[in-house]
N, C-alpha and C. Protein backbone atom coordinates (compact mmCIF):
# COMPACT_ATOMS: atom_id res chain seq x y z
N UNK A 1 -22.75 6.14 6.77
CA UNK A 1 -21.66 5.40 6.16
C UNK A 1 -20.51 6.32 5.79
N UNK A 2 -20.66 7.55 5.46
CA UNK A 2 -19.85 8.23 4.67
C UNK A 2 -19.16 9.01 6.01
N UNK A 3 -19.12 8.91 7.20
CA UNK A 3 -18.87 9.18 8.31
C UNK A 3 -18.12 8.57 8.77
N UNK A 4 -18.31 7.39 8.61
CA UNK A 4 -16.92 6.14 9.33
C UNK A 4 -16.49 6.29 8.24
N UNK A 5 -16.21 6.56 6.89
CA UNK A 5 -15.02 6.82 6.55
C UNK A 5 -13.92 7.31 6.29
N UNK A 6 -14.92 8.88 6.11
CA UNK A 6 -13.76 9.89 7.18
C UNK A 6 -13.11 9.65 8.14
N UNK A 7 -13.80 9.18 8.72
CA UNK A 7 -13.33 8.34 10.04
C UNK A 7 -11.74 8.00 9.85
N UNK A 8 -11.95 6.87 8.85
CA UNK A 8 -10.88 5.67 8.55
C UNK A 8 -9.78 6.56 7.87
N UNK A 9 -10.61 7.34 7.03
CA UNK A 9 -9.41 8.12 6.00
C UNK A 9 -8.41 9.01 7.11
N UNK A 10 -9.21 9.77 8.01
CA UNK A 10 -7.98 10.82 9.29
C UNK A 10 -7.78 9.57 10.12
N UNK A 11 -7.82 8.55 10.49
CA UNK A 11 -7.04 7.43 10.62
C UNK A 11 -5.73 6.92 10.45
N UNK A 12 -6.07 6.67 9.17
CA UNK A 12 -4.80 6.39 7.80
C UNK A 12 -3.88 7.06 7.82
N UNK A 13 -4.64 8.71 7.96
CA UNK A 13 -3.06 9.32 7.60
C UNK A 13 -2.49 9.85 8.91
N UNK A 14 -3.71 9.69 9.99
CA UNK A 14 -2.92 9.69 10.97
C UNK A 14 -1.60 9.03 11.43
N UNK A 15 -2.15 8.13 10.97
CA UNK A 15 -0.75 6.70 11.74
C UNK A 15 0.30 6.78 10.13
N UNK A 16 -0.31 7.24 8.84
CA UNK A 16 0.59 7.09 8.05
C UNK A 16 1.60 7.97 8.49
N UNK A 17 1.76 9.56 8.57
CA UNK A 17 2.20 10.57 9.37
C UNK A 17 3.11 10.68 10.73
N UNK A 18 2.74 9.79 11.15
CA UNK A 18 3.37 9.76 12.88
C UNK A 18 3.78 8.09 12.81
N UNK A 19 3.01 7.32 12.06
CA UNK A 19 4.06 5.99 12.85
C UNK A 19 4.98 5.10 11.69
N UNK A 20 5.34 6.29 10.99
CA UNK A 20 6.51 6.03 9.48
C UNK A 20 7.73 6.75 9.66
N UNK A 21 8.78 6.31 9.18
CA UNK A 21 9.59 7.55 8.95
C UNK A 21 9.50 7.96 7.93
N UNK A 22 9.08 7.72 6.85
CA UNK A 22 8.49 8.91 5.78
C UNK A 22 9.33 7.85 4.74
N UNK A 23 9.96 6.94 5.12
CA UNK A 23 10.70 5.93 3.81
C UNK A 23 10.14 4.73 3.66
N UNK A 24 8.91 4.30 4.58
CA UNK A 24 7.80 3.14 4.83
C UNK A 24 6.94 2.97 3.28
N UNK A 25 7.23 1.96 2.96
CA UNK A 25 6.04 1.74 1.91
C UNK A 25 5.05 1.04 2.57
N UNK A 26 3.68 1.37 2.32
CA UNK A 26 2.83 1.75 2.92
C UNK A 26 1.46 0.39 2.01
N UNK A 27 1.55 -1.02 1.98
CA UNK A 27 1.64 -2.28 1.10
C UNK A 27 -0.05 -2.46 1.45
N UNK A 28 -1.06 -2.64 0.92
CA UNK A 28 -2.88 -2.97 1.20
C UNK A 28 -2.25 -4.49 0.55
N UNK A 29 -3.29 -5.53 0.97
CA UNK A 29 -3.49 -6.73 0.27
C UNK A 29 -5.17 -7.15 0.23
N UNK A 30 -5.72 -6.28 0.69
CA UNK A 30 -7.22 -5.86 0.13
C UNK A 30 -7.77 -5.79 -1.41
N UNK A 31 -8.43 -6.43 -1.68
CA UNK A 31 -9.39 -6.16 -3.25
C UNK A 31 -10.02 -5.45 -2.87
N UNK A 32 -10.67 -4.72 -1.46
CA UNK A 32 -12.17 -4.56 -1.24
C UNK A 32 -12.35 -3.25 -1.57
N UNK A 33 -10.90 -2.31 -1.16
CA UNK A 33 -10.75 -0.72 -1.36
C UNK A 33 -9.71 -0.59 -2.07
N UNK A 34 -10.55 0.33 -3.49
CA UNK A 34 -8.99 0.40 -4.23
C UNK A 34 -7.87 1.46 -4.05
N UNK A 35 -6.73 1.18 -4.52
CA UNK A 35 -5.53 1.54 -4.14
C UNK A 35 -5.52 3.29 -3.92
N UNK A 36 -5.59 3.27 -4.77
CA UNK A 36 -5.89 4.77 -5.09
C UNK A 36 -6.74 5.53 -4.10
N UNK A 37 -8.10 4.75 -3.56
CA UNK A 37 -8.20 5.54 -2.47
C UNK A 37 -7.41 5.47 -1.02
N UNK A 38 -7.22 3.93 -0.81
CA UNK A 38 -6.05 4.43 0.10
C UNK A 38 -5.24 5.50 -0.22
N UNK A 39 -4.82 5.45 -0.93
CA UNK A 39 -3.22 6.61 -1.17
C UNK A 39 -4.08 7.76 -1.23
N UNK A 40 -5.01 8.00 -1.22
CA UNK A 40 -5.76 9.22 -1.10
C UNK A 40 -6.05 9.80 0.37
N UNK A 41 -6.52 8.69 0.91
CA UNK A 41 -6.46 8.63 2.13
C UNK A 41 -5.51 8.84 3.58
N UNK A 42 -4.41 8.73 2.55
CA UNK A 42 -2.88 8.59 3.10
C UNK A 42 -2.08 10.04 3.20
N UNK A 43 -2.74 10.89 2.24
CA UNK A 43 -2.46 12.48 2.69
C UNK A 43 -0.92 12.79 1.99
N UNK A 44 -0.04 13.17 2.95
CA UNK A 44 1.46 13.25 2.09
C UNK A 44 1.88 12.13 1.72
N UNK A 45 1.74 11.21 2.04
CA UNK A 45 2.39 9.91 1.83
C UNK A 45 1.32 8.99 0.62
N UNK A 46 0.71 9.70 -0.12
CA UNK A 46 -0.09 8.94 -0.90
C UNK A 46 0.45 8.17 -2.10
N UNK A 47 1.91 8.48 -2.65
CA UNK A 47 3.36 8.64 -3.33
C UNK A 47 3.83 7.03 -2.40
N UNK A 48 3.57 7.18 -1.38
CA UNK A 48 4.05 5.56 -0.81
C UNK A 48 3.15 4.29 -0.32
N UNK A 49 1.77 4.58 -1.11
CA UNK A 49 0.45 3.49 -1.22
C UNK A 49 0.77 2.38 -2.65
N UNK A 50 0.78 1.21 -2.19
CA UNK A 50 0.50 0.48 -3.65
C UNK A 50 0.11 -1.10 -2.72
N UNK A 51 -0.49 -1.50 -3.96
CA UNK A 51 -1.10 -2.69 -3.42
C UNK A 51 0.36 -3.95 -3.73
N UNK A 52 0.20 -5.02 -2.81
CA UNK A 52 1.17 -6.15 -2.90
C UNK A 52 0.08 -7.45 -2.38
N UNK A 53 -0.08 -8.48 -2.98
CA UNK A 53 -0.58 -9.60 -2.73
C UNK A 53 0.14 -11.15 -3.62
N UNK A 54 0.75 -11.44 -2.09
CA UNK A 54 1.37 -13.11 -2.39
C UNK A 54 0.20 -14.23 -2.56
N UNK A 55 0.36 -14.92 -3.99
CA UNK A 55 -0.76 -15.74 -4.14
C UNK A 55 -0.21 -16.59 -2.72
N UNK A 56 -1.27 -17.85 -2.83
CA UNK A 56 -1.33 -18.67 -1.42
C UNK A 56 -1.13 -20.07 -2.16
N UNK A 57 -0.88 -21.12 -1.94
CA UNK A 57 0.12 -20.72 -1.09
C UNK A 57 1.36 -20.41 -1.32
N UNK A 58 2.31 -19.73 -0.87
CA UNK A 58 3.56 -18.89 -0.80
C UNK A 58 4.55 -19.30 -1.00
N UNK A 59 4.82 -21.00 -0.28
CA UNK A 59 5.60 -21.39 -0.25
C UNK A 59 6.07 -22.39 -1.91
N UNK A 60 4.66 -22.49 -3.00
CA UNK A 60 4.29 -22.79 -3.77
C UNK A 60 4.29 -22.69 -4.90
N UNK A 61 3.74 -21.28 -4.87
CA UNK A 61 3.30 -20.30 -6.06
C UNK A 61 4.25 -19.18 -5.40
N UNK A 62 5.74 -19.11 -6.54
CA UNK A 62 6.33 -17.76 -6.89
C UNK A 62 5.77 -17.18 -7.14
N UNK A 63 5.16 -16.61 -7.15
CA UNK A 63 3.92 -15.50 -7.61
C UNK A 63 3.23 -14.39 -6.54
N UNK A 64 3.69 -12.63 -6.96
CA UNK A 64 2.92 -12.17 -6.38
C UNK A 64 2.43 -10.96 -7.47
N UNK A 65 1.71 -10.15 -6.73
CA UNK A 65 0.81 -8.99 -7.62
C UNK A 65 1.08 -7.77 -6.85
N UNK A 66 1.97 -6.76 -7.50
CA UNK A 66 2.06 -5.12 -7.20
C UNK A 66 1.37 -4.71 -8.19
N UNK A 67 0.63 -3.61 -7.19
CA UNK A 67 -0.72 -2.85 -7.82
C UNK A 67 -0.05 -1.37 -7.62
N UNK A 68 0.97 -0.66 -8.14
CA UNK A 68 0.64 0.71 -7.91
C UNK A 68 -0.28 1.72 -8.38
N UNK A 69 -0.83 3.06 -7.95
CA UNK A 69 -1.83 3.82 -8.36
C UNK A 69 -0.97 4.64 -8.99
N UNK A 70 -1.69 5.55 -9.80
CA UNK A 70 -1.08 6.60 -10.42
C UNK A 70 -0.68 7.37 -9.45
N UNK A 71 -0.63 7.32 -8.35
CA UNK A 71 -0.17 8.62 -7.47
C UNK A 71 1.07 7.39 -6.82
N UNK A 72 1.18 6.19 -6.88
CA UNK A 72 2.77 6.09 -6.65
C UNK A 72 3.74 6.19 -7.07
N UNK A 73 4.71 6.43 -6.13
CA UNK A 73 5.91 6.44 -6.94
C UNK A 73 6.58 5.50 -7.77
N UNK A 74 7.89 6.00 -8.67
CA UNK A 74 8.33 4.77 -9.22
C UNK A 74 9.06 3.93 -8.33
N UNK A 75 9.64 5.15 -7.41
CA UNK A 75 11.22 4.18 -6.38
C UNK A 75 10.07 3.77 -5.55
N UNK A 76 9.17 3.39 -4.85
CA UNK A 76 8.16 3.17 -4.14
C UNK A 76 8.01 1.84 -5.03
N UNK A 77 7.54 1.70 -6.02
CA UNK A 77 7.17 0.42 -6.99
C UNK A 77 8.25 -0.47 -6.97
N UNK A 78 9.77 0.02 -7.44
CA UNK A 78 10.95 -0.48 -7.38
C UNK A 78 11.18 -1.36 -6.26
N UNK A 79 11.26 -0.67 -5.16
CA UNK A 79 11.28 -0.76 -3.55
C UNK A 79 10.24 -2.31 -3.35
N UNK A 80 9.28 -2.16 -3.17
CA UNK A 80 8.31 -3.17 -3.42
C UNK A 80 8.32 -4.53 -4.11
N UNK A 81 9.34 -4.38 -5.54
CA UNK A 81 9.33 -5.01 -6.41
C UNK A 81 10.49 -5.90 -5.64
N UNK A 82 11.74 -5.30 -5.08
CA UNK A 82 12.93 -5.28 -4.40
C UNK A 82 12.48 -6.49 -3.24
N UNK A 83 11.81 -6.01 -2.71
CA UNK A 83 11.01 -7.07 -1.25
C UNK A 83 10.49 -8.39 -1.79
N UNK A 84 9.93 -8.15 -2.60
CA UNK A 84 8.76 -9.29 -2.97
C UNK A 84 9.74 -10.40 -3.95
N UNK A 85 10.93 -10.06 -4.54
CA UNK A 85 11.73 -10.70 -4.98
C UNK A 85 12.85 -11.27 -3.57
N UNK A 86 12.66 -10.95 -3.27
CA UNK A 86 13.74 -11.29 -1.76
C UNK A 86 12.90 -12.48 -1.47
N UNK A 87 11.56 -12.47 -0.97
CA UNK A 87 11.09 -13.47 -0.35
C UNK A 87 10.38 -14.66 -0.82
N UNK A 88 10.52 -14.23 -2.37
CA UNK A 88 10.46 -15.65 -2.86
C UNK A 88 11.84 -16.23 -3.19
């Protein structure tokens, strides 16, 4: 088990690394893994991990949930906060 997740983690920051330009916030809508280890997982870019989840339905419920970790940023949180107000 602890093998595929290494796995997943040089994964993560693979594609976090090469398929970002480094200004990508980087959004989980997962309960299952918490935030923090993504952004752990995420290597330099762990500063641009935070969780975002639109209740359902969307069109309904104004309502969503930013989760940042202690390792995000604030303009990263801001940024996020910025989006999620746009689309409701």
């Amino acid at each position: 088990m602890a093998g595929g997740q290494d796995n997943k983690r040089r994964g993560l920051r693979r594609r976090a690394d090469v398929g970002t330009d480094g200004t990508a916030v980087l959004a989980s809508n997962t309960p299952a893994i918490p935030i923090v280890a993504l952004a752990g997982a995420a290597g330099a870019r762990a500063d641009h991990v935070l969780g975002l989840h639109f209740f359902n339905p969307v069109p309904v419920l104004s309502l969503v949930e930013i989760s940042p970790s202690l390792l995000t940023s604030a303009d990263v949180t801001r940024r996020a906060q910025t989006f999620a107000t746009a689309q409701l």
